[in-house]
N, C-alpha and C. Protein backbone atom coordinates (compact mmCIF):
# COMPACT_ATOMS: atom_id res chain seq x y z
N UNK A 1 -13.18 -12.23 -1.71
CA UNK A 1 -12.81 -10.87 -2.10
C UNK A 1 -11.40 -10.86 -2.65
N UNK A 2 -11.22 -10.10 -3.63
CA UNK A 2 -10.34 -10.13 -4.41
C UNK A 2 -9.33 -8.60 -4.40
N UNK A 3 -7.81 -8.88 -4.02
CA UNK A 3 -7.00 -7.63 -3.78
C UNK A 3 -6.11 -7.25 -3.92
N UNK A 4 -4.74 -6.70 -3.94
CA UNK A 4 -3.48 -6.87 -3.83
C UNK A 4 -3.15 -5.75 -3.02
N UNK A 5 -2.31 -6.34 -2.50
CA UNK A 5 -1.69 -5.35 -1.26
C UNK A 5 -0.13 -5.27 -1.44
N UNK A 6 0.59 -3.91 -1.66
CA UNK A 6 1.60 -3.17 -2.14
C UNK A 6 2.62 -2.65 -0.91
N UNK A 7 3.83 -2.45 -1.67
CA UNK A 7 4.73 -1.74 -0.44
C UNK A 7 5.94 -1.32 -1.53
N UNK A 8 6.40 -0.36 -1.23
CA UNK A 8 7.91 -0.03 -1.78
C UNK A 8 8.51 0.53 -0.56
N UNK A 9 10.07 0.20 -1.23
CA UNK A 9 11.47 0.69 -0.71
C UNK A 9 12.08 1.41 -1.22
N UNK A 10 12.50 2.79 -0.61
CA UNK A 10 12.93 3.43 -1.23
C UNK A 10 14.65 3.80 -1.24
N UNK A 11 14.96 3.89 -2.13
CA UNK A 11 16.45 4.92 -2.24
C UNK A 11 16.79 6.06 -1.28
N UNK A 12 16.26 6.83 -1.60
CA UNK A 12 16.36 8.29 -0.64
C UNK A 12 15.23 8.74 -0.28
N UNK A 13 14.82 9.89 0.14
CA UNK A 13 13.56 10.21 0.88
C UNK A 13 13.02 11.37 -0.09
N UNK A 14 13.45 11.30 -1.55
CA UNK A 14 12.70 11.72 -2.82
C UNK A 14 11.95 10.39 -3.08
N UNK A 15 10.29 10.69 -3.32
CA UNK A 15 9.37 9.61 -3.35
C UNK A 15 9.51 8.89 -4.68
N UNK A 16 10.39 9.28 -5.59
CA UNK A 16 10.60 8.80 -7.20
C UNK A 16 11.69 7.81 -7.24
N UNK A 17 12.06 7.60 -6.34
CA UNK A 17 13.40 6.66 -5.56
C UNK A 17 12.92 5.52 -5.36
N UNK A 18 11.99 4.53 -5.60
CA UNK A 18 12.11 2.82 -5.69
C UNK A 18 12.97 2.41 -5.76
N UNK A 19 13.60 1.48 -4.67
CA UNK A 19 14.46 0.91 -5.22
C UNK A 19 13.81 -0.89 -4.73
N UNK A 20 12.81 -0.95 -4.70
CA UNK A 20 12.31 -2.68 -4.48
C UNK A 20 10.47 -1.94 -4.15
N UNK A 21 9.84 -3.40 -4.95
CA UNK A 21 8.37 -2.91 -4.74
C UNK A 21 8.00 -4.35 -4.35
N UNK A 22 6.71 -4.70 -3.56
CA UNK A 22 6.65 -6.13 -2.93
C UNK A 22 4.90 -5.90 -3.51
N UNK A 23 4.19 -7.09 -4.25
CA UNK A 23 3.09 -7.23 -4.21
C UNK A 23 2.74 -8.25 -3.41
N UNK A 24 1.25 -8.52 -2.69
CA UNK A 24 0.61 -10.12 -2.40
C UNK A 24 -0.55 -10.11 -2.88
N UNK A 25 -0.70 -11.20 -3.53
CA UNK A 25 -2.04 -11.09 -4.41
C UNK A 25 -3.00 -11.99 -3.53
N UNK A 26 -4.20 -11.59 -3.69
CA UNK A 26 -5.51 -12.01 -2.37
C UNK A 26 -6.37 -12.51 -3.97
N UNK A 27 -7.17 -13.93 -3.87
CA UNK A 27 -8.24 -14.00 -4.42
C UNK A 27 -9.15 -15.01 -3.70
N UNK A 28 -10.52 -14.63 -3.47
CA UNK A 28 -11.42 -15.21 -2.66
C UNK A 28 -11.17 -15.34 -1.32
N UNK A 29 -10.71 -14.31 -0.98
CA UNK A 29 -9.91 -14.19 0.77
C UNK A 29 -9.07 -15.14 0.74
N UNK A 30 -8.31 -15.41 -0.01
CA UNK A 30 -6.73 -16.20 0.05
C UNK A 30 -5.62 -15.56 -0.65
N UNK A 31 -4.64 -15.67 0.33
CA UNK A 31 -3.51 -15.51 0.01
C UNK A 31 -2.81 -16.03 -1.18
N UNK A 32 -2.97 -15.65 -2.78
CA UNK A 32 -2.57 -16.87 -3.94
C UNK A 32 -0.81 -16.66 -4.30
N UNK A 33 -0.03 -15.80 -3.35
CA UNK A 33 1.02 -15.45 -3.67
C UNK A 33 1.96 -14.18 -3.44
N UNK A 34 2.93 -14.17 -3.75
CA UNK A 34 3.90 -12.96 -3.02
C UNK A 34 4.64 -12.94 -3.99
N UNK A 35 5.34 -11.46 -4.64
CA UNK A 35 6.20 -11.14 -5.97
C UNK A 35 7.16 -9.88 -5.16
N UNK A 36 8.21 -10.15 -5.62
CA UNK A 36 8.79 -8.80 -5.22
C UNK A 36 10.15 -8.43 -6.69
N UNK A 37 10.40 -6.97 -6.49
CA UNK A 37 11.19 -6.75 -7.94
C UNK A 37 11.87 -6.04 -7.09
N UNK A 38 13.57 -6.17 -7.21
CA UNK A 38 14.75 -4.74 -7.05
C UNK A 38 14.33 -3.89 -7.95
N UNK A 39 14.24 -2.75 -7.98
CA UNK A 39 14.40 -1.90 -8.86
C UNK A 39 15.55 -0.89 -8.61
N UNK A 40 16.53 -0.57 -10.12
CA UNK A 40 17.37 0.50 -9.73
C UNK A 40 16.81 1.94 -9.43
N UNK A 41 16.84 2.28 -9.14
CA UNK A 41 16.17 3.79 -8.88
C UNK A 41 16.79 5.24 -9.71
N UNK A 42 16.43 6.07 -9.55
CA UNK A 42 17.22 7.27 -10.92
C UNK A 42 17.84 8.02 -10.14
N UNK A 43 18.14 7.64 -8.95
CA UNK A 43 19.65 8.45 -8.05
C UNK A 43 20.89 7.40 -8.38
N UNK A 44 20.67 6.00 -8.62
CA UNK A 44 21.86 5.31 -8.61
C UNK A 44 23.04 6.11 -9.23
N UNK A 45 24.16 5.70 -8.50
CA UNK A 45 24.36 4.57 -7.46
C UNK A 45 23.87 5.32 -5.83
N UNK A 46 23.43 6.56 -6.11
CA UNK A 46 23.50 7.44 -4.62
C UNK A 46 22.40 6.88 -3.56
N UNK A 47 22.50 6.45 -2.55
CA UNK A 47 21.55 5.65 -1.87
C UNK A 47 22.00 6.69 -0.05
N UNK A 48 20.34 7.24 0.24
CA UNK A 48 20.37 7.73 1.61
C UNK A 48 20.44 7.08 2.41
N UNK A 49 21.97 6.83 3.66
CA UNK A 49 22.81 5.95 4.29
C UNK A 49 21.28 5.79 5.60
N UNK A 50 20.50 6.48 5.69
CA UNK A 50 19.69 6.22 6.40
C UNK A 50 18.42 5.24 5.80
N UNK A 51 18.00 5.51 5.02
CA UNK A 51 17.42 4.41 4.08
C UNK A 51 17.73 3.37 4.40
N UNK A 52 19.01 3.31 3.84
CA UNK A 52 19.63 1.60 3.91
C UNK A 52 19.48 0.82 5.13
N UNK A 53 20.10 1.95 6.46
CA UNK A 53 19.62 1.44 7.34
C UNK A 53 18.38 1.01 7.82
N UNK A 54 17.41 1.41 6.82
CA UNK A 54 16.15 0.96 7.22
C UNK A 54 15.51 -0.61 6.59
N UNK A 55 16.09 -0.39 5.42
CA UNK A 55 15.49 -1.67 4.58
C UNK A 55 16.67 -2.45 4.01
N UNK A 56 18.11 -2.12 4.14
CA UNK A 56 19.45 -3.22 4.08
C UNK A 56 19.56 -3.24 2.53
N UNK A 57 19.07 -2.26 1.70
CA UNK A 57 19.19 -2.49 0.42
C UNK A 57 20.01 -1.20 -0.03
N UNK A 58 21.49 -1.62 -0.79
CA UNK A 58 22.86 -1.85 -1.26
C UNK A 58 22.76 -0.84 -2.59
N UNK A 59 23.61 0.21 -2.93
CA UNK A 59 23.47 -0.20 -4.86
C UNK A 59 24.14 -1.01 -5.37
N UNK A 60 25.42 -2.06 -4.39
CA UNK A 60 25.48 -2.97 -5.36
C UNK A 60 24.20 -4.03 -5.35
N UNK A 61 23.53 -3.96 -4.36
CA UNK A 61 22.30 -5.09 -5.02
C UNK A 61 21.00 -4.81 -5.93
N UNK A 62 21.42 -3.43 -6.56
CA UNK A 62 20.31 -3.17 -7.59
C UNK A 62 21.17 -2.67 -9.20
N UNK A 63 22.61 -2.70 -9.35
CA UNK A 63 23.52 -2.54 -10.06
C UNK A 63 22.98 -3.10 -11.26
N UNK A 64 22.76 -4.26 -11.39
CA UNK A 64 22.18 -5.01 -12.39
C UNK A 64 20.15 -5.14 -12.85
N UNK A 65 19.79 -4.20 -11.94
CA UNK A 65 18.73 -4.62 -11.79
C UNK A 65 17.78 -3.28 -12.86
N UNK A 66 16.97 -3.53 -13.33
CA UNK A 66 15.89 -3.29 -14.28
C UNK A 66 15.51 -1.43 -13.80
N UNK A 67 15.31 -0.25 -14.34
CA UNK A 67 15.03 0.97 -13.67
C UNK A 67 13.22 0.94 -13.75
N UNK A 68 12.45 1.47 -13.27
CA UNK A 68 11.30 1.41 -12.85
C UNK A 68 10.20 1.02 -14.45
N UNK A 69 11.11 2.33 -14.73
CA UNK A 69 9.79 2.34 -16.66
C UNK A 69 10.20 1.16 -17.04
N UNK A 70 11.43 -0.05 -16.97
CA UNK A 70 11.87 -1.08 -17.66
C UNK A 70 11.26 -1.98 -17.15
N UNK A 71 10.81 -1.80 -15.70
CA UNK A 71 9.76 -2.84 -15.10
C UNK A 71 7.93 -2.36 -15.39
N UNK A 72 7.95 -1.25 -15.41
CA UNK A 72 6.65 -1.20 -15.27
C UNK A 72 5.80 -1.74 -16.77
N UNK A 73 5.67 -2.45 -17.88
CA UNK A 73 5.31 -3.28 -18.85
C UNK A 73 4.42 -4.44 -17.82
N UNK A 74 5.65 -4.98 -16.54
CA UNK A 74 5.41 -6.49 -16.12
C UNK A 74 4.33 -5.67 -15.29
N UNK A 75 4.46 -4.31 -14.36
CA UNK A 75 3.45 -4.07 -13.62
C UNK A 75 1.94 -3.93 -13.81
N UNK A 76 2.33 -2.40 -14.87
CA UNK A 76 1.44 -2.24 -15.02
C UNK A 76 -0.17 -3.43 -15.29
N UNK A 77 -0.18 -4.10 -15.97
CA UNK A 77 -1.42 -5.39 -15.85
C UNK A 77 -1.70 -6.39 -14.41
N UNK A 78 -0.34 -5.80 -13.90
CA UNK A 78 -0.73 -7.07 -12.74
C UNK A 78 -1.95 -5.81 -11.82
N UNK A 79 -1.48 -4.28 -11.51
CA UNK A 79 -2.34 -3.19 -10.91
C UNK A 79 -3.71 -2.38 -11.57
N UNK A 80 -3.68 -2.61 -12.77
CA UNK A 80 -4.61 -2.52 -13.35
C UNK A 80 -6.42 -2.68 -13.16
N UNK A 81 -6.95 -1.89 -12.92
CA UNK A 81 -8.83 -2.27 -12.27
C UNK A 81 -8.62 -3.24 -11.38
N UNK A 82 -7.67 -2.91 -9.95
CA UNK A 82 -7.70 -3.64 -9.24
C UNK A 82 -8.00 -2.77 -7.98
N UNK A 83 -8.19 -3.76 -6.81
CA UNK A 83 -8.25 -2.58 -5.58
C UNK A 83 -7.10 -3.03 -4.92
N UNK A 84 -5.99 -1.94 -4.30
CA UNK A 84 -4.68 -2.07 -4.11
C UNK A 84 -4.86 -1.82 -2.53
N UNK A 85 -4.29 -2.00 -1.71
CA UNK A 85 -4.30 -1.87 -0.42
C UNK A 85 -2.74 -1.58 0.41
N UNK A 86 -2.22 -0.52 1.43
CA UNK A 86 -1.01 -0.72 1.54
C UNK A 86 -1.42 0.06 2.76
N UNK A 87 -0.46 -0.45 3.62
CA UNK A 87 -0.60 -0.10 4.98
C UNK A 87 0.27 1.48 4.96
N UNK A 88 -0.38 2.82 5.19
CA UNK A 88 0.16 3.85 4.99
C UNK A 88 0.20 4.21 3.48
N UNK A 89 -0.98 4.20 2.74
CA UNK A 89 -1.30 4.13 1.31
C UNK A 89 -0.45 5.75 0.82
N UNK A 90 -0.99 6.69 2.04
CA UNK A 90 -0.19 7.87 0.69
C UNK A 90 1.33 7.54 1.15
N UNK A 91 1.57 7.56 1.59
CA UNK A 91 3.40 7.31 1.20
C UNK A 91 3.29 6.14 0.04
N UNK A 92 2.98 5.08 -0.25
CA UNK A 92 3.74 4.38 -1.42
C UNK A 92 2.57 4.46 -2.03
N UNK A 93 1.22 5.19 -2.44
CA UNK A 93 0.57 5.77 -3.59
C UNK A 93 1.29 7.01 -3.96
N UNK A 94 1.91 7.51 -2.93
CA UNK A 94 2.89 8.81 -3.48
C UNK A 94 4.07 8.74 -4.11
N UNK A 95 5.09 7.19 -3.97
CA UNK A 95 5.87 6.69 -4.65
C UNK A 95 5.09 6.56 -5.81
N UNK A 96 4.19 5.62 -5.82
CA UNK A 96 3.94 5.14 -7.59
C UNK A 96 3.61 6.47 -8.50
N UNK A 97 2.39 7.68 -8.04
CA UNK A 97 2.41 8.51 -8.91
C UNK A 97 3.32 9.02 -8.91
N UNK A 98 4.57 9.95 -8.05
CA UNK A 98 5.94 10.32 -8.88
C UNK A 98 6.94 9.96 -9.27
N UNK A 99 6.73 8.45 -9.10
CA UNK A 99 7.41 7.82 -10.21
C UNK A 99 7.26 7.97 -11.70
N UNK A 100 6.04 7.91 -11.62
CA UNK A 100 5.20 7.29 -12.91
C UNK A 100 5.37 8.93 -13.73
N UNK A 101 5.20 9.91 -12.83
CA UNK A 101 5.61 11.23 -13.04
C UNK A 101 6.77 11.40 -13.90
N UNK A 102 7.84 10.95 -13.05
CA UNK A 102 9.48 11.41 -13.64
C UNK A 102 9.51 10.46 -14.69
N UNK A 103 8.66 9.62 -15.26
CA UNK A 103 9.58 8.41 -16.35
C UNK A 103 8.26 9.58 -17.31
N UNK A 104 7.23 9.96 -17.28
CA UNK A 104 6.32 10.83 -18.01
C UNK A 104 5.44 9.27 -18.49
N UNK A 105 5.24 8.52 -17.69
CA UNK A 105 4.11 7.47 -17.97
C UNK A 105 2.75 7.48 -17.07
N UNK A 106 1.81 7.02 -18.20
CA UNK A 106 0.53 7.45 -17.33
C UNK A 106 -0.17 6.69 -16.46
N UNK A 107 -0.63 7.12 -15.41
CA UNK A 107 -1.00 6.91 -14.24
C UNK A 107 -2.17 5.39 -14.88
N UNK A 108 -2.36 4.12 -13.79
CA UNK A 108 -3.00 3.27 -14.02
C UNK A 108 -4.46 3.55 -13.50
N UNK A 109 -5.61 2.99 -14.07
CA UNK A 109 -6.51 3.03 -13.35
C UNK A 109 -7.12 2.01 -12.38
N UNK A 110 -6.90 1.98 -11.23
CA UNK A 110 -7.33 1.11 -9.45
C UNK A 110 -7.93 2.42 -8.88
N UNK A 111 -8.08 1.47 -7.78
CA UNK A 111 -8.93 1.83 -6.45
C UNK A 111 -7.75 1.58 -5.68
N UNK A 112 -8.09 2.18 -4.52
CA UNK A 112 -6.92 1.89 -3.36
C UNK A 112 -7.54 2.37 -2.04
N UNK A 113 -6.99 1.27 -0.94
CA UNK A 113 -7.31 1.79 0.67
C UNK A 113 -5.91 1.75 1.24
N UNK A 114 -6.26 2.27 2.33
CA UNK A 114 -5.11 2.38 3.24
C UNK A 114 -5.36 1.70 4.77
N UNK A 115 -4.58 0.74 4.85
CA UNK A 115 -5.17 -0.28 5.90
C UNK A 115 -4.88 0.28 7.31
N UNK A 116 -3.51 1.49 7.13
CA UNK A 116 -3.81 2.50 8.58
C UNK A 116 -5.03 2.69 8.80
N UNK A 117 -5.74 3.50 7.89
CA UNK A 117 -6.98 3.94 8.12
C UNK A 117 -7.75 3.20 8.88
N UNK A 118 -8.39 1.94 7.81
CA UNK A 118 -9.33 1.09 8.36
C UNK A 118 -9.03 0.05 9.31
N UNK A 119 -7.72 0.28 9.83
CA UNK A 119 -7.53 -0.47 11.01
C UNK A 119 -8.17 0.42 12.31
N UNK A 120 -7.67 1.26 12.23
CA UNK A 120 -8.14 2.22 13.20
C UNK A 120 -9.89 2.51 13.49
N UNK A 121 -10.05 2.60 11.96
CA UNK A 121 -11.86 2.24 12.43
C UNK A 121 -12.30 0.55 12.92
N UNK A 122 -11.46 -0.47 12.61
CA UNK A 122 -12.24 -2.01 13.33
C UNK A 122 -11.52 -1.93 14.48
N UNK A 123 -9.87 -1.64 14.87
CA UNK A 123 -9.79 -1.69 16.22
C UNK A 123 -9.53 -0.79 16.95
N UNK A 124 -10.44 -0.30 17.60
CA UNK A 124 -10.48 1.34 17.52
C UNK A 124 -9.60 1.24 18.92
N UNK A 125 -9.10 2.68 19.28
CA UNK A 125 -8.11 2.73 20.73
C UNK A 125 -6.96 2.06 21.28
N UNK A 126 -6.48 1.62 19.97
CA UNK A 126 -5.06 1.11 20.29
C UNK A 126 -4.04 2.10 20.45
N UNK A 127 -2.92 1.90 20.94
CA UNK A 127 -1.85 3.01 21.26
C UNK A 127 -1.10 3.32 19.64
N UNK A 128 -1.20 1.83 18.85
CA UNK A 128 -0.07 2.50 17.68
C UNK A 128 -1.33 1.76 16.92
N UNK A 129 -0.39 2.22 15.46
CA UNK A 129 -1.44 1.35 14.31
C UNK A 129 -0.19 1.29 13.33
N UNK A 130 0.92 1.13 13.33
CA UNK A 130 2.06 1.20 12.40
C UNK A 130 2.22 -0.68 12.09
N UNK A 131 2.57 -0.66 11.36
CA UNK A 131 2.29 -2.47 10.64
C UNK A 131 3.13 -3.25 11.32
N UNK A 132 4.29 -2.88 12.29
CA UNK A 132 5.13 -4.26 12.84
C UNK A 132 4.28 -4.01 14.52
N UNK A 133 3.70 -2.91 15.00
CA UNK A 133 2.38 -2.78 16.36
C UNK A 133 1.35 -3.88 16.01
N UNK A 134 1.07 -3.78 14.88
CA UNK A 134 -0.31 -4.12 14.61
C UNK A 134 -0.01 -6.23 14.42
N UNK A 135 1.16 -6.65 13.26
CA UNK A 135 1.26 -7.48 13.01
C UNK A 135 1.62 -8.21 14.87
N UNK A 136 2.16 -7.61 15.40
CA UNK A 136 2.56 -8.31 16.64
C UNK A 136 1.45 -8.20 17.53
N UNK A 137 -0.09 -7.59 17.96
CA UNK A 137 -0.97 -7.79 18.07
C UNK A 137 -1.58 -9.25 17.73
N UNK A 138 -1.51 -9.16 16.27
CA UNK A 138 -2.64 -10.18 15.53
C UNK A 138 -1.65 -11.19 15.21
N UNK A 139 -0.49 -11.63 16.08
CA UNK A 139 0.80 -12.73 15.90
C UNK A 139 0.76 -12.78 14.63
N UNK A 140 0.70 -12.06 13.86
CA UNK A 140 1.35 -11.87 12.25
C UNK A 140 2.88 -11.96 12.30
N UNK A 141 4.26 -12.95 11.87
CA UNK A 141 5.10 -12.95 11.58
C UNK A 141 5.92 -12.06 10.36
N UNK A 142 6.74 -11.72 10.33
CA UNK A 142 7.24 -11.19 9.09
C UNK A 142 8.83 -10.37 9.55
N UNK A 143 9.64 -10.11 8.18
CA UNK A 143 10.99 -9.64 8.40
C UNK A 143 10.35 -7.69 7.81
N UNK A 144 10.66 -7.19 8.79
CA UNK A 144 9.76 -5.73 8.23
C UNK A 144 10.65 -5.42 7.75
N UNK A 145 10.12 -4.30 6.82
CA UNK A 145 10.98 -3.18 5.54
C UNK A 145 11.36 -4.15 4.74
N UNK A 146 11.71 -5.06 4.16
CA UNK A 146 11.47 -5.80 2.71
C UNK A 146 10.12 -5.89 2.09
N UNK A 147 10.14 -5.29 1.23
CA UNK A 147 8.44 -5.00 0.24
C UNK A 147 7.72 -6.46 -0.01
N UNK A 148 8.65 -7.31 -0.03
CA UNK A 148 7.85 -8.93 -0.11
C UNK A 148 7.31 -9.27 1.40
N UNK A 149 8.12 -8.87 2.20
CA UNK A 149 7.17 -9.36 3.73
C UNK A 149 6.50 -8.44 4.18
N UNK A 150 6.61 -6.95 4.17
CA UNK A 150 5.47 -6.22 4.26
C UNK A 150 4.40 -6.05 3.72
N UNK A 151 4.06 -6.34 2.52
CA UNK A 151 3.10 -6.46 1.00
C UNK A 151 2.11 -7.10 2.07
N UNK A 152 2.95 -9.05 2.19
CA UNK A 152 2.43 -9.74 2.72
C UNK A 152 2.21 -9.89 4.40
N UNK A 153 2.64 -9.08 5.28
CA UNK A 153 1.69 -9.00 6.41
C UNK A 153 0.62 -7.77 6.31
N UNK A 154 0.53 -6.93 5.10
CA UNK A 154 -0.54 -6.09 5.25
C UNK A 154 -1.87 -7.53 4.43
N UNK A 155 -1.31 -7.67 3.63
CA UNK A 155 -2.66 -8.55 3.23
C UNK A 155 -3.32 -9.24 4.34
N UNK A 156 -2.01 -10.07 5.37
CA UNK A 156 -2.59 -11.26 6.19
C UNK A 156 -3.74 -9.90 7.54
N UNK A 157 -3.27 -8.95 7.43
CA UNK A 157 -3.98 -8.06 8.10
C UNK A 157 -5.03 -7.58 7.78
N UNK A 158 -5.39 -7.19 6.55
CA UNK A 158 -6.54 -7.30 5.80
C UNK A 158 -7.28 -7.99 5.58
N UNK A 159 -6.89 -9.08 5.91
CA UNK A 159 -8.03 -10.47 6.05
C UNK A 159 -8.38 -10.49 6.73
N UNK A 160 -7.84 -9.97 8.30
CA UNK A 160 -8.03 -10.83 9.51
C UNK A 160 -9.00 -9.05 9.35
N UNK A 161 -8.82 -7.75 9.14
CA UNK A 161 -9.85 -6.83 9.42
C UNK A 161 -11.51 -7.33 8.83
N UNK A 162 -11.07 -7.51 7.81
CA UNK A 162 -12.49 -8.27 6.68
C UNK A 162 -13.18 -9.15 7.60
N UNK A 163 -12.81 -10.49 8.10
CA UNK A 163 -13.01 -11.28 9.08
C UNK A 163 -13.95 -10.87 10.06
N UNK A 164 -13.06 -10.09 10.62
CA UNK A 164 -13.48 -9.03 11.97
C UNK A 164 -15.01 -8.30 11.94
N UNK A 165 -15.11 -7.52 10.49
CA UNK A 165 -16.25 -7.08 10.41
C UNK A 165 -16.82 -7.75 8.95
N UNK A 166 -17.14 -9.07 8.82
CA UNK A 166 -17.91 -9.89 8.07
C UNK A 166 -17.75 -9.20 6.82
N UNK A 167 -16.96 -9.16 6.60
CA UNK A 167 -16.91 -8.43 5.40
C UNK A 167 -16.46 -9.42 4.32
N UNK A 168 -17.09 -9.81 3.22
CA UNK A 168 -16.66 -10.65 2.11
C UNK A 168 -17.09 -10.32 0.70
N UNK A 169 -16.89 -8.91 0.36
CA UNK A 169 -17.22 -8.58 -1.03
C UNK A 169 -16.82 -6.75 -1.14
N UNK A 170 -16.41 -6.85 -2.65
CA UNK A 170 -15.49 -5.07 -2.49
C UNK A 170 -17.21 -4.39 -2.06
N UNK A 171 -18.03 -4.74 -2.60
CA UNK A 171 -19.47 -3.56 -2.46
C UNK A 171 -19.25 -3.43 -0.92
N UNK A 172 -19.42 -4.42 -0.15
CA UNK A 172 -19.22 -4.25 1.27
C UNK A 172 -18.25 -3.31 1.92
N UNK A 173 -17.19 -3.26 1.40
CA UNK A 173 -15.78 -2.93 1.96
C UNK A 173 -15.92 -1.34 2.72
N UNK A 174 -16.10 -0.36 1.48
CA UNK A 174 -15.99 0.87 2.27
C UNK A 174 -17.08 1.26 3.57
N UNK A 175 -18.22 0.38 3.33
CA UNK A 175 -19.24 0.62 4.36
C UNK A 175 -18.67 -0.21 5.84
N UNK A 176 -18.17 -0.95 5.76
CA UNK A 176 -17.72 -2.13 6.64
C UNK A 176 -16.80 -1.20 7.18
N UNK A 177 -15.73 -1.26 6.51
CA UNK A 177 -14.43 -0.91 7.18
C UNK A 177 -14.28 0.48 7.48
N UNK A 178 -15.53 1.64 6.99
CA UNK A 178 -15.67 3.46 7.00
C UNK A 178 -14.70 3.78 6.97
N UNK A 179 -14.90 3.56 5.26
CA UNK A 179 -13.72 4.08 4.59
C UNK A 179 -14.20 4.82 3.02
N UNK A 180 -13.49 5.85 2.71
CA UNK A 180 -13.77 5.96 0.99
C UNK A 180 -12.57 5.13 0.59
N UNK A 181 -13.01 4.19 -0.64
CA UNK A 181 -11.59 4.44 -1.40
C UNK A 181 -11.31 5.61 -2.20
N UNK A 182 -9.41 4.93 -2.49
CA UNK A 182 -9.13 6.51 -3.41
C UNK A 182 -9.09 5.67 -4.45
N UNK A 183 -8.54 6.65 -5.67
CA UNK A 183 -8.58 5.81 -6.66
C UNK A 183 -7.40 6.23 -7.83
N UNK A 184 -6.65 5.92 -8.82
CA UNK A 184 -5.76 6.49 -9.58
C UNK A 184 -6.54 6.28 -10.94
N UNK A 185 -6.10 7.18 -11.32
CA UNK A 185 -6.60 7.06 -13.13
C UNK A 185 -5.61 7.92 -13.54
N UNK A 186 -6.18 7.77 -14.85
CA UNK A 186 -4.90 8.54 -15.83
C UNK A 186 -5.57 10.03 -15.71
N UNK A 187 -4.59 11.32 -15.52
CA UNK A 187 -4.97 12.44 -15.51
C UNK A 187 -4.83 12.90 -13.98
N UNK A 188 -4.97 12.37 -13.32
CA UNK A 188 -4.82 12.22 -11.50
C UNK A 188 -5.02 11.36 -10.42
N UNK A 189 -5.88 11.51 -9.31
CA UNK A 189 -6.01 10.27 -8.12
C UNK A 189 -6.93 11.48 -7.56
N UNK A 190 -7.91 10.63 -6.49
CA UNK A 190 -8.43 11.34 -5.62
C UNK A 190 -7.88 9.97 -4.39
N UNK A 191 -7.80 11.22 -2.87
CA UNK A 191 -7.22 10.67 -1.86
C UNK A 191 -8.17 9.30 -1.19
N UNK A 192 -7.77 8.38 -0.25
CA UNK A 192 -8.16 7.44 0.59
C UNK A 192 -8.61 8.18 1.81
N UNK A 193 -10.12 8.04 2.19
CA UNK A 193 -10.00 8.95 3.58
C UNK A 193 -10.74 7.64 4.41
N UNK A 194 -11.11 8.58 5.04
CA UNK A 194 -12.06 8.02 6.99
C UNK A 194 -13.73 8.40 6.24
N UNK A 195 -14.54 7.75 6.46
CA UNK A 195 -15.70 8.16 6.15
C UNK A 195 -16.51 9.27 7.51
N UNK A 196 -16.33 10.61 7.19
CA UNK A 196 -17.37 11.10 8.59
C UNK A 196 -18.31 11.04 9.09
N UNK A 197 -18.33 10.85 10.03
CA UNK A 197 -19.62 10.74 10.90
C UNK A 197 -20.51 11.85 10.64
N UNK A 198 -21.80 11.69 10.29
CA UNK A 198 -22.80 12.55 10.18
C UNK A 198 -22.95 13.47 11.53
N UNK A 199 -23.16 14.94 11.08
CA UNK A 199 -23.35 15.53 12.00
C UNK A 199 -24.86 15.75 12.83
N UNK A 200 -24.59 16.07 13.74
CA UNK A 200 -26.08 15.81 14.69
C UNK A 200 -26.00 17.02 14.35
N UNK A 201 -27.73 17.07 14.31
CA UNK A 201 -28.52 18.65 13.93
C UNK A 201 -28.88 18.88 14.99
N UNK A 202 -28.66 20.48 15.48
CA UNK A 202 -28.81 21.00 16.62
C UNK A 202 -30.78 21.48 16.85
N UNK A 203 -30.68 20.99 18.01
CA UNK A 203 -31.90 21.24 18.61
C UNK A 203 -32.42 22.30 19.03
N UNK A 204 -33.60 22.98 18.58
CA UNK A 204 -33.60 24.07 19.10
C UNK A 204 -34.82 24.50 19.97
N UNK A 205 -35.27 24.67 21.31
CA UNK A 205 -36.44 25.10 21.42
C UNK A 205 -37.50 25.92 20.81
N UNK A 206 -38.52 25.49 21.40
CA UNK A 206 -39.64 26.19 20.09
C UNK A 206 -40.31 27.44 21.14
């Protein structure tokens, strides 16, 4: 099965604020690699002192660095008719469309899950499901809040869910893991949900 699994960092706690995006690219349930880009963001140099504290990223370490529309050429083809995966999908599916918003470029067309979700449906009744709970569960290593090691412990988590419920092909996926995907296209997105449980029809004496 074939995937990439996403993460951004942001500037401030306006979602158009990238300032670093981390891909890991999955083909045939393997891990074929990890990419990550600084990006300057369109507040520079203004960076929310709480932010930083979260992910250690500087404006002098994006000073020199490329603004989102100047990167998105290299992106756009790598996300393209792909299925994207990110642990807490609407927060950084909500980065990419208002990004893509404020530069006035159009939305790509993927699929996308959110591995909160479908974690919660394979391991059901855990106390947390947030990605450094979950990675320390499934002894997943990683330095959290850098978009290159989070990208890549949501993938290694996504494997090990796939695994879990035999899952080895996208047709499989949303039935396996009860899930819809969402999806982006140009013009809008529809959301990532939980698939519901059918309702029981009430019984009635005769």
């Amino acid at each position: 099965m074939d995937f990439i699994t996403l993460d951004f960092e942001t500037a401030t706690p306006e979602r158009d604020s990238p300032c670093e995006i981390g891909l890991t690219f999955v083909q045939k349930g393997q891990i074929v690699g990890t990419e990550a880009w600084l990006i300057k963001p369109k507040s520079y140099p203004y960076y929310n002192g709480f932010n930083i504290a979260v992910h250690g990223i500087k404006p002098q370490d994006v000073k020199d660095k490329p603004e989102f529309n100047q990167l998105w050429p290299e992106l756009r083809p790598l996300l393209q008719n792909q299925l994207v995966i990110a642990h807490n999908a609407s927060f950084d599916m909500s980065v990419l469309r208002a990004t893509l918003t404020t530069y006035r470029l159009p939305f790509p067309e993927l699929e996308y899950a959110c591995s909160v979700q479908f974690c919660k449906q394979v391991w059901q009744g855990l106390p947390q499901y947030d990605l450094k709970s979950l990675c320390n569960r499934h002894q997943i290593k990683f330095h959290h809040h850098r978009a290159a090691a989070d990208s890549r412990a949501c993938a290694e988590l996504t494997l090990k869910a796939l695994e879990h419920t035999n899952c080895s092909n996208l047709a499989d996926f949303p039935e396996k893991l009860n899930i819809n995907l969402g999806r982006l296209f140009e013009g809008g997105y529809t959301a990532s949900s939980v698939k519901k449980a059918p309702k029981k029809k009430k019984a009635f004496p005769f």
